[in-house]
C-alpha atoms as a PDB file:
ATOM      1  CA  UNK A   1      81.281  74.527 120.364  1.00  0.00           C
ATOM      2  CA  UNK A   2      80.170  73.786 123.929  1.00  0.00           C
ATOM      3  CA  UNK A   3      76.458  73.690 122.999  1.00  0.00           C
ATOM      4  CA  UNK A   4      73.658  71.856 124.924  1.00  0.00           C
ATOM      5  CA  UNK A   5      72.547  69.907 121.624  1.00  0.00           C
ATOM      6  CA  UNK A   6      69.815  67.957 123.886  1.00  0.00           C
ATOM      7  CA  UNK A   7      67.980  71.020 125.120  1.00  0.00           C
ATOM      8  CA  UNK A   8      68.388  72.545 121.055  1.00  0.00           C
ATOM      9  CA  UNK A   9      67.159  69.320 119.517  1.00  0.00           C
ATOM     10  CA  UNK A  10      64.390  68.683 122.318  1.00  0.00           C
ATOM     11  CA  UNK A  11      63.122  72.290 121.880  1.00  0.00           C
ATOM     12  CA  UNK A  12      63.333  72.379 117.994  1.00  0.00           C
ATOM     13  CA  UNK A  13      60.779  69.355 117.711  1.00  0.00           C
ATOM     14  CA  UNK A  14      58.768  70.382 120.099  1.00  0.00           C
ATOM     15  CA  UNK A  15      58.710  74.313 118.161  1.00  0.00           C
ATOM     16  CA  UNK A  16      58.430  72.022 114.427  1.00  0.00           C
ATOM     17  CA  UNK A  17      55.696  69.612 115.728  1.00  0.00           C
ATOM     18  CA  UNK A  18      53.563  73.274 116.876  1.00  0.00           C
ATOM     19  CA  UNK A  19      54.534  74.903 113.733  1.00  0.00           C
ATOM     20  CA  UNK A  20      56.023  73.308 111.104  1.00  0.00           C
ATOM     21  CA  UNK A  21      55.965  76.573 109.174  1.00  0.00           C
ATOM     22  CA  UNK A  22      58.511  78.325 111.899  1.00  0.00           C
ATOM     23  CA  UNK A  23      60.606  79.913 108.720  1.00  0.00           C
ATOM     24  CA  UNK A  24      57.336  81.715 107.670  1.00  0.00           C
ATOM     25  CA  UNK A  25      56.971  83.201 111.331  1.00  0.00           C
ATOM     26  CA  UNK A  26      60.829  83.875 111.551  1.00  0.00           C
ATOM     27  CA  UNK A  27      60.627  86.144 108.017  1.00  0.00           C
ATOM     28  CA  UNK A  28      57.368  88.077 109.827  1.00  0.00           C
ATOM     29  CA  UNK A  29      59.496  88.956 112.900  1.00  0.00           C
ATOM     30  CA  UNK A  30      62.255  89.772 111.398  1.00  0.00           C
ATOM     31  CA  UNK A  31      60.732  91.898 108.637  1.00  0.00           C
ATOM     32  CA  UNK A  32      58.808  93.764 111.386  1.00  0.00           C
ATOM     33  CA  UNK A  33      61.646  94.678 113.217  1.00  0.00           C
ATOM     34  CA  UNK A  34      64.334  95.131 111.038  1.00  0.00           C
ATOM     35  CA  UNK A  35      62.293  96.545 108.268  1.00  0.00           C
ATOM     36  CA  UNK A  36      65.844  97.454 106.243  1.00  0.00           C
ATOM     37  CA  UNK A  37      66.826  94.027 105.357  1.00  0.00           C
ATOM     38  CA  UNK A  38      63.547  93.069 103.594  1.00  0.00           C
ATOM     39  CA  UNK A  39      65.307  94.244 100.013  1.00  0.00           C
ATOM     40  CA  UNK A  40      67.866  91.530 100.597  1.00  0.00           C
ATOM     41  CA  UNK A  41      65.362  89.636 100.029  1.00  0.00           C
ATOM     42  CA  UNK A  42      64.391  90.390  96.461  1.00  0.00           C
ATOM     43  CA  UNK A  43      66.084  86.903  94.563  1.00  0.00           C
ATOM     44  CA  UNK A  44      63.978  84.401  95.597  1.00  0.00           C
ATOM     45  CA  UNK A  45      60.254  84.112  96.446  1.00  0.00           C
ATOM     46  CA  UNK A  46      59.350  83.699  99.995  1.00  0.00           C
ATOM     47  CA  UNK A  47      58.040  80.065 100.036  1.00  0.00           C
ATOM     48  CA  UNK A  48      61.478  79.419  98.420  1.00  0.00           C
ATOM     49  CA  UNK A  49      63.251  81.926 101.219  1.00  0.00           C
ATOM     50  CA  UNK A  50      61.663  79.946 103.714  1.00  0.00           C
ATOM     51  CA  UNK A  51      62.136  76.501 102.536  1.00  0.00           C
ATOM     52  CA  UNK A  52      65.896  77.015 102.099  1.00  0.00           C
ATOM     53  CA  UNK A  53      66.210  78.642 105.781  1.00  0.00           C
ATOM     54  CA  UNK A  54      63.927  75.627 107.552  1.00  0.00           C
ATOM     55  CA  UNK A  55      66.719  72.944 105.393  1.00  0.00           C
ATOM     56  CA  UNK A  56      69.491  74.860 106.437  1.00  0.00           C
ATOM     57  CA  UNK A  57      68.169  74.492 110.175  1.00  0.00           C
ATOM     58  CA  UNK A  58      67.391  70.722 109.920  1.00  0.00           C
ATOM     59  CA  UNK A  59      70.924  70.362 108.418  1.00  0.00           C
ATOM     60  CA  UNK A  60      72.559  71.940 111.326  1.00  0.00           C
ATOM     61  CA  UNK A  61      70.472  70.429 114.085  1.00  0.00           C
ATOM     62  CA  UNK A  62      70.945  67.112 112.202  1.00  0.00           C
ATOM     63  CA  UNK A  63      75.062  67.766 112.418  1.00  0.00           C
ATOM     64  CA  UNK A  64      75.544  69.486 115.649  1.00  0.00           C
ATOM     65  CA  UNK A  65      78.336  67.083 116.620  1.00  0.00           C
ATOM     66  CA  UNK A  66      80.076  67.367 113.218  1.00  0.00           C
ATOM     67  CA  UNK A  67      82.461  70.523 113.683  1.00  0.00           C
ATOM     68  CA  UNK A  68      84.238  69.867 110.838  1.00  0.00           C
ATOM     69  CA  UNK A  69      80.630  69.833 108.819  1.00  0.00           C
ATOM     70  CA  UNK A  70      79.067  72.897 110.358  1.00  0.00           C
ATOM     71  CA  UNK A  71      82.561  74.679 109.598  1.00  0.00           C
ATOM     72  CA  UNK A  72      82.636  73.749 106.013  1.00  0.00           C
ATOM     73  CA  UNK A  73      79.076  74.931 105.321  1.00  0.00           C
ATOM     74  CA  UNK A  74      78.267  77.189 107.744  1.00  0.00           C
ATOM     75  CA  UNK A  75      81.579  79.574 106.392  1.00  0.00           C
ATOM     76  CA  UNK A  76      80.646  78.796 103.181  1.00  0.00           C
ATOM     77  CA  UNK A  77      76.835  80.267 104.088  1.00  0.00           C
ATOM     78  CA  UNK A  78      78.442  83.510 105.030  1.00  0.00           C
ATOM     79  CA  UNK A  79      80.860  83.639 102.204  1.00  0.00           C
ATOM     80  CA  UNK A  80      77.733  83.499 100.243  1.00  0.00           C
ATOM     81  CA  UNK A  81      75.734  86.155 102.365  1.00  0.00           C
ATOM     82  CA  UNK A  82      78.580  89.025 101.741  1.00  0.00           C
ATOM     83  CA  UNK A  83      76.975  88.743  97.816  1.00  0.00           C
ATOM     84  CA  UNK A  84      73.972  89.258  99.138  1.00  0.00           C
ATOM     85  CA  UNK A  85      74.503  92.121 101.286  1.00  0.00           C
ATOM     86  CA  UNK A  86      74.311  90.568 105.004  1.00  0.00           C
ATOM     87  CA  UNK A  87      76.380  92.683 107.149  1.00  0.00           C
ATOM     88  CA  UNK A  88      77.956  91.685 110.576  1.00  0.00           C
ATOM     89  CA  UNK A  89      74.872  93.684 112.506  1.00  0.00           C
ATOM     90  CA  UNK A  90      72.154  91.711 110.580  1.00  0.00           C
ATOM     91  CA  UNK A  91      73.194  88.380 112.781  1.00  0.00           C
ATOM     92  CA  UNK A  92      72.096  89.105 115.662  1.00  0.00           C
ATOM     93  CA  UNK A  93      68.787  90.305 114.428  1.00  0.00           C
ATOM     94  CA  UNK A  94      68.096  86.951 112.753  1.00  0.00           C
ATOM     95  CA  UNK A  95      69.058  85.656 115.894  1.00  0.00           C
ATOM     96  CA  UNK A  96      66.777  87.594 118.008  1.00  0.00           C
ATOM     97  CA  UNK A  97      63.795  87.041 115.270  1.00  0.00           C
ATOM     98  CA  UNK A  98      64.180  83.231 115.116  1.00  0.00           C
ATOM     99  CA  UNK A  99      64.395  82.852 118.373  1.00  0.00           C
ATOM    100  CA  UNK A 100      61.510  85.120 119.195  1.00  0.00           C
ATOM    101  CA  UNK A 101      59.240  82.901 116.354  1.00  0.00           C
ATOM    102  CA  UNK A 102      60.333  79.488 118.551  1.00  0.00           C
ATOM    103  CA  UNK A 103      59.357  81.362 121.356  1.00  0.00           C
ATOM    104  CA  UNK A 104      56.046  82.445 120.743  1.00  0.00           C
ATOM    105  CA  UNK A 105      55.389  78.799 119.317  1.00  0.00           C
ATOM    106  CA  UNK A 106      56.568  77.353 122.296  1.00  0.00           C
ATOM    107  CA  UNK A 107      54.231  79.502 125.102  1.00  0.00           C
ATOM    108  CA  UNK A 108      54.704  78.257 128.184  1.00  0.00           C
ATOM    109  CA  UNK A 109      57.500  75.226 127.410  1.00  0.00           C
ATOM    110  CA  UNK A 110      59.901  78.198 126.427  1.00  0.00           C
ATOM    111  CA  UNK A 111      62.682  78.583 129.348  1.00  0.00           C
ATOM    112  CA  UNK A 112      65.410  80.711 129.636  1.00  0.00           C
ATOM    113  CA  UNK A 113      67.682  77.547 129.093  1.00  0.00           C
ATOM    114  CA  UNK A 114      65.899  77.710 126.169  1.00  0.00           C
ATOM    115  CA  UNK A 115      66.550  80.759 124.878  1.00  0.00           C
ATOM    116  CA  UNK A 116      70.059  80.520 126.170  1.00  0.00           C
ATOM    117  CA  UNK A 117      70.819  77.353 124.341  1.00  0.00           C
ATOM    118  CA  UNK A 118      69.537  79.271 121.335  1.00  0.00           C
ATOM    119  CA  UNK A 119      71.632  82.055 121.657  1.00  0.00           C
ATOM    120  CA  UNK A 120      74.446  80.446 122.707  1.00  0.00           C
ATOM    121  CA  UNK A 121      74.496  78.298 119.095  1.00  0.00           C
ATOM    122  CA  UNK A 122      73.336  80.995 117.068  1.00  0.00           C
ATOM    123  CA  UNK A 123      76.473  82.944 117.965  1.00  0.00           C
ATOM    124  CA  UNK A 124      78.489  80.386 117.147  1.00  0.00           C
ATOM    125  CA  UNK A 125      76.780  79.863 113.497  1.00  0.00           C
ATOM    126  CA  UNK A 126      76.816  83.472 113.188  1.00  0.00           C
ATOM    127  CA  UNK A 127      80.817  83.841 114.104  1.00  0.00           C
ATOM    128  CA  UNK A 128      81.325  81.055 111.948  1.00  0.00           C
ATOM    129  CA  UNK A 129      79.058  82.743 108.701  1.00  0.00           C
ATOM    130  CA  UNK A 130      81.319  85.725 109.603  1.00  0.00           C
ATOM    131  CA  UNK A 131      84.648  84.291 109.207  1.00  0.00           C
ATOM    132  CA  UNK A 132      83.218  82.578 105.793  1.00  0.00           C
ATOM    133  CA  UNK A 133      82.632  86.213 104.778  1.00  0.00           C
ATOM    134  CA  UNK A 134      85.571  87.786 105.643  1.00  0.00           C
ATOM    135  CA  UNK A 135      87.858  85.027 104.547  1.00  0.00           C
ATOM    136  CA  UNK A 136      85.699  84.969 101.546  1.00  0.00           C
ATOM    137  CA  UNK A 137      86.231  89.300 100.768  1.00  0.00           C
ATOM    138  CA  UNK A 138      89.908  88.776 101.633  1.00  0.00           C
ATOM    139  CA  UNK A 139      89.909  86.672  98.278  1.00  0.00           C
ATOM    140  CA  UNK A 140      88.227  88.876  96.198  1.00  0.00           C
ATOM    141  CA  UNK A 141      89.146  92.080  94.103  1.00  0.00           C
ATOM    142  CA  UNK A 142      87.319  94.521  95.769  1.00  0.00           C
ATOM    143  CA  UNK A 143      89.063  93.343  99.116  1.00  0.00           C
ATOM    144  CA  UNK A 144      88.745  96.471 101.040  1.00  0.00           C
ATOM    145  CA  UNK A 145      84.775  97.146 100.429  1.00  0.00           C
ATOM    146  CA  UNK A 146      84.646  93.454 101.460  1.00  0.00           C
ATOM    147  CA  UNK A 147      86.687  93.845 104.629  1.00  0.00           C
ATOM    148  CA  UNK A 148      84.677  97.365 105.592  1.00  0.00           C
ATOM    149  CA  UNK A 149      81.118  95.213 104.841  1.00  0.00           C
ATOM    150  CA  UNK A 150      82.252  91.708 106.922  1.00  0.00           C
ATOM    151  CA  UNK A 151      82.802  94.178 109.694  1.00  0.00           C
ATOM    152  CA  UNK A 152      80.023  95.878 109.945  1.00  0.00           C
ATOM    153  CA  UNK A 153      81.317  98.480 107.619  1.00  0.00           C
ATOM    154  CA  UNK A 154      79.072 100.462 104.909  1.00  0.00           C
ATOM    155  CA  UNK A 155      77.294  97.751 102.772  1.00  0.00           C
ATOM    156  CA  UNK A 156      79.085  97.801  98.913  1.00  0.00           C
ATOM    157  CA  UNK A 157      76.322  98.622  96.277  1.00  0.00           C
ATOM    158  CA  UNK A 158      74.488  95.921  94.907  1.00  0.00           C
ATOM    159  CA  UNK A 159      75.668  94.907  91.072  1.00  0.00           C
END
């Protein structure tokens, strides 16, 4: 992937030691800015949201040398996300909301190597989640409104 997994690691802890709650400050940036995904949101609680999101980020920090690993989970992630409605546009804005949250947590220790290093691995989980998906709606009967939705396309109705 070409990431810089020292400056990602280093800057996680230091963002997790400051607030070890960073999923709860992700889900009020995002839900502030992107008000429209909020009913995606409807399955679980937001304790549970959160706790699932800061595991999934521990796992991936934990296995950023493991392409093999982050491939196998990270497509099956987005395979799962198409069934919840996650379109192609919605990754960057969890990518700009997370790393707004480590941002603010960090203050002053936050560099633009930071954020960088941030952005730089979030599009690669996101382009990863994204090939999940569309491999994922190639598979499925309702191909085409799967195709149209991993790319962006108008978002299928929910069942």
């Amino acid at each position: 992937m070409g990431l810089n997994v020292g400056l990602l690691r280093e800057s996680f802890e230091l963002v997790l030691e400051r607030e070890p709650n960073l999923t709860h400050r992700f889900y009020g940036i995002l839900f502030s800015r992107y008000p429209q995904v909020r009913p995606l949101f409807g399955r679980n609680s937001g304790e549970h949201q959160e706790k699932m999101l800061a595991e999934a980020l521990v796992a991936v920090i934990d296995r950023l040398e493991d392409a093999s690993w982050l491939e196998e989970k990270l497509m099956a992630m987005g395979a799962k996300h198409v069934d919840y409605g996650v379109t192609d546009e919605m990754y960057p804005w969890v990518a700009d909301a997370l790393i707004s949250a480590m941002a603010e947590v960090a203050g002053a220790d936050w560099s633009p190597a930071h954020r960088q290093a941030w952005s730089d691995a979030l599009g690669a989980i996101a382009s990863l989640m994204q090939r999940g998906a569309r491999e994922h709606g190639a598979g499925r009967p309702d191909a085409a409104r799967a195709e149209g939705h991993a790319a962006g396309g108008v978002t299928p109705p929910s069942p």
